[in-house]
Protein backbone atom coordinates (compact mmCIF):
# COMPACT_ATOMS: atom_id res chain seq x y z
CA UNK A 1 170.39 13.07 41.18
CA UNK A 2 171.02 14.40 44.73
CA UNK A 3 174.07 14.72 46.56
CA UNK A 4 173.90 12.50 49.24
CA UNK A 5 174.63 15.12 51.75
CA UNK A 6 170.61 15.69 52.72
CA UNK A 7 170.79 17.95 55.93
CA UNK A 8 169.19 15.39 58.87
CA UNK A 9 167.47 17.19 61.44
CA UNK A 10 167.65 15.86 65.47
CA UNK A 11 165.04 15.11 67.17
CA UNK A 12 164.54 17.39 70.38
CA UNK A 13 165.21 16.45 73.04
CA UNK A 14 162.12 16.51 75.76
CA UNK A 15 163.15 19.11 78.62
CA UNK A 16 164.36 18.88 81.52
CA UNK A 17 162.23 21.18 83.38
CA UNK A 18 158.46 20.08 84.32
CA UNK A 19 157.56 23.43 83.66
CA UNK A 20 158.76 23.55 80.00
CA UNK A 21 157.81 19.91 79.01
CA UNK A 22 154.08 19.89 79.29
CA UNK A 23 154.16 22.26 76.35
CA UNK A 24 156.99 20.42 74.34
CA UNK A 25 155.24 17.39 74.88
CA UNK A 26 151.59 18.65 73.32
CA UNK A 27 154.07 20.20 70.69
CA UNK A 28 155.20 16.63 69.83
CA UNK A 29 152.33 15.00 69.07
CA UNK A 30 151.84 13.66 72.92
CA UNK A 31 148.18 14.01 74.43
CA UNK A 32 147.01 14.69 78.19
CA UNK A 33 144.69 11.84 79.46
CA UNK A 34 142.81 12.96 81.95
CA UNK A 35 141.95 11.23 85.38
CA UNK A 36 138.28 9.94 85.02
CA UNK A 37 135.80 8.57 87.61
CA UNK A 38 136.54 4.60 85.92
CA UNK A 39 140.25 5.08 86.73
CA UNK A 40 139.05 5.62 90.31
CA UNK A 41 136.48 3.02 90.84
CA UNK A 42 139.06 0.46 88.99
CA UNK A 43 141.74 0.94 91.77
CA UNK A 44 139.35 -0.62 93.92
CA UNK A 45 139.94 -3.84 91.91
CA UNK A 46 143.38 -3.55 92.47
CA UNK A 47 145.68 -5.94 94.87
CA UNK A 48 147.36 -3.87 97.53
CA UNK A 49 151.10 -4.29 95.81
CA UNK A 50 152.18 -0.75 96.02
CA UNK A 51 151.02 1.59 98.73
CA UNK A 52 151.29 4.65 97.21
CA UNK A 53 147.69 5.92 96.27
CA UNK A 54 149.06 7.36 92.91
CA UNK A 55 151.45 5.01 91.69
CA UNK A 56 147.79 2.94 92.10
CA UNK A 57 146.15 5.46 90.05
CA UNK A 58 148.37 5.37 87.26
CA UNK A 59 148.14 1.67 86.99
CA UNK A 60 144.23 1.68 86.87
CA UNK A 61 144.54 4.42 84.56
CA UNK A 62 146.45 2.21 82.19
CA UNK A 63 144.38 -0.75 82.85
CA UNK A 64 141.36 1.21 81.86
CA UNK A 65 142.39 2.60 78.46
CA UNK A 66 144.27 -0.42 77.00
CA UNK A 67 147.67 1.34 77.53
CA UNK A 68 151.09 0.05 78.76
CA UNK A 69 152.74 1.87 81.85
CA UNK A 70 156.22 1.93 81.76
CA UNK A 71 157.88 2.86 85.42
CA UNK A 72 161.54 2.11 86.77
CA UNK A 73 159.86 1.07 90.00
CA UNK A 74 159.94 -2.88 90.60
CA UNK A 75 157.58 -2.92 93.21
CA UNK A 76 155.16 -1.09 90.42
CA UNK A 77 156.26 -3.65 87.86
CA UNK A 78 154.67 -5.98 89.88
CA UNK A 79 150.94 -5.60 89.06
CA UNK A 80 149.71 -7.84 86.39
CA UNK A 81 148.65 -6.55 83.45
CA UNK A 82 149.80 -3.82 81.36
CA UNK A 83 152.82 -2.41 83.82
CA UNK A 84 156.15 -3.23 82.43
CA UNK A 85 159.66 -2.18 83.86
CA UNK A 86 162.29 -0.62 82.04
C-alpha cells in the first residue's frame, strides 16, 4: 500500500500578460474560435443594449455556437440568452 503522501501537482496559473497567455491557453486544452460571417449577420438581430460594436460581437458569437459568455459587465449581462454575469 502507498504512503499517503502522493506529490499533488498545481494547476498553473493562466498569465498575466496577453502576450504569454494565448500560448498557455492552446497549451491547456483551450481552443481559438474564430469570428465568422454568421457571428456578423447575427448582431443584426441583436437589441441595441450595449453600444460597443464588440462587446456586440462577442454576444452573437456566443449566441451562434451554443456557448455561454461570461463578462463582469452588467450592462452586457443584460442581453437575453446565453450572457451571464459573474
Amino acid at each position: 500500500m502507498g504512503s499517503g503522501n502522493q506529490a499533488r501537482t498545481r494547476p498553473q496559473r493562466l498569465p498575466s500578460r496577453s502576450a504569454a497567455a494565448a500560448p498557455w491557453l492552446l497549451d491547456n486544452g483551450y481552443t481559438e474560435l474564430p469570428i465568422l460571417s454568421d457571428h456578423v449577420v447575427a448582431i443584426e438581430s441583436l437589441p441595441a443594449i450595449h453600444k460597443d460594436p464588440f462587446d456586440r460581437l462577442l454576444v452573437a458569437q456566443a449566441t451562434v455556437e451554443g456557448i455561454t459568455l461570461l463578462t463582469v459587465d452588467s450592462i452586457l449581462a443584460e442581453y437575453p440568452g446565453p450572457v451571464r454575469l459573474v
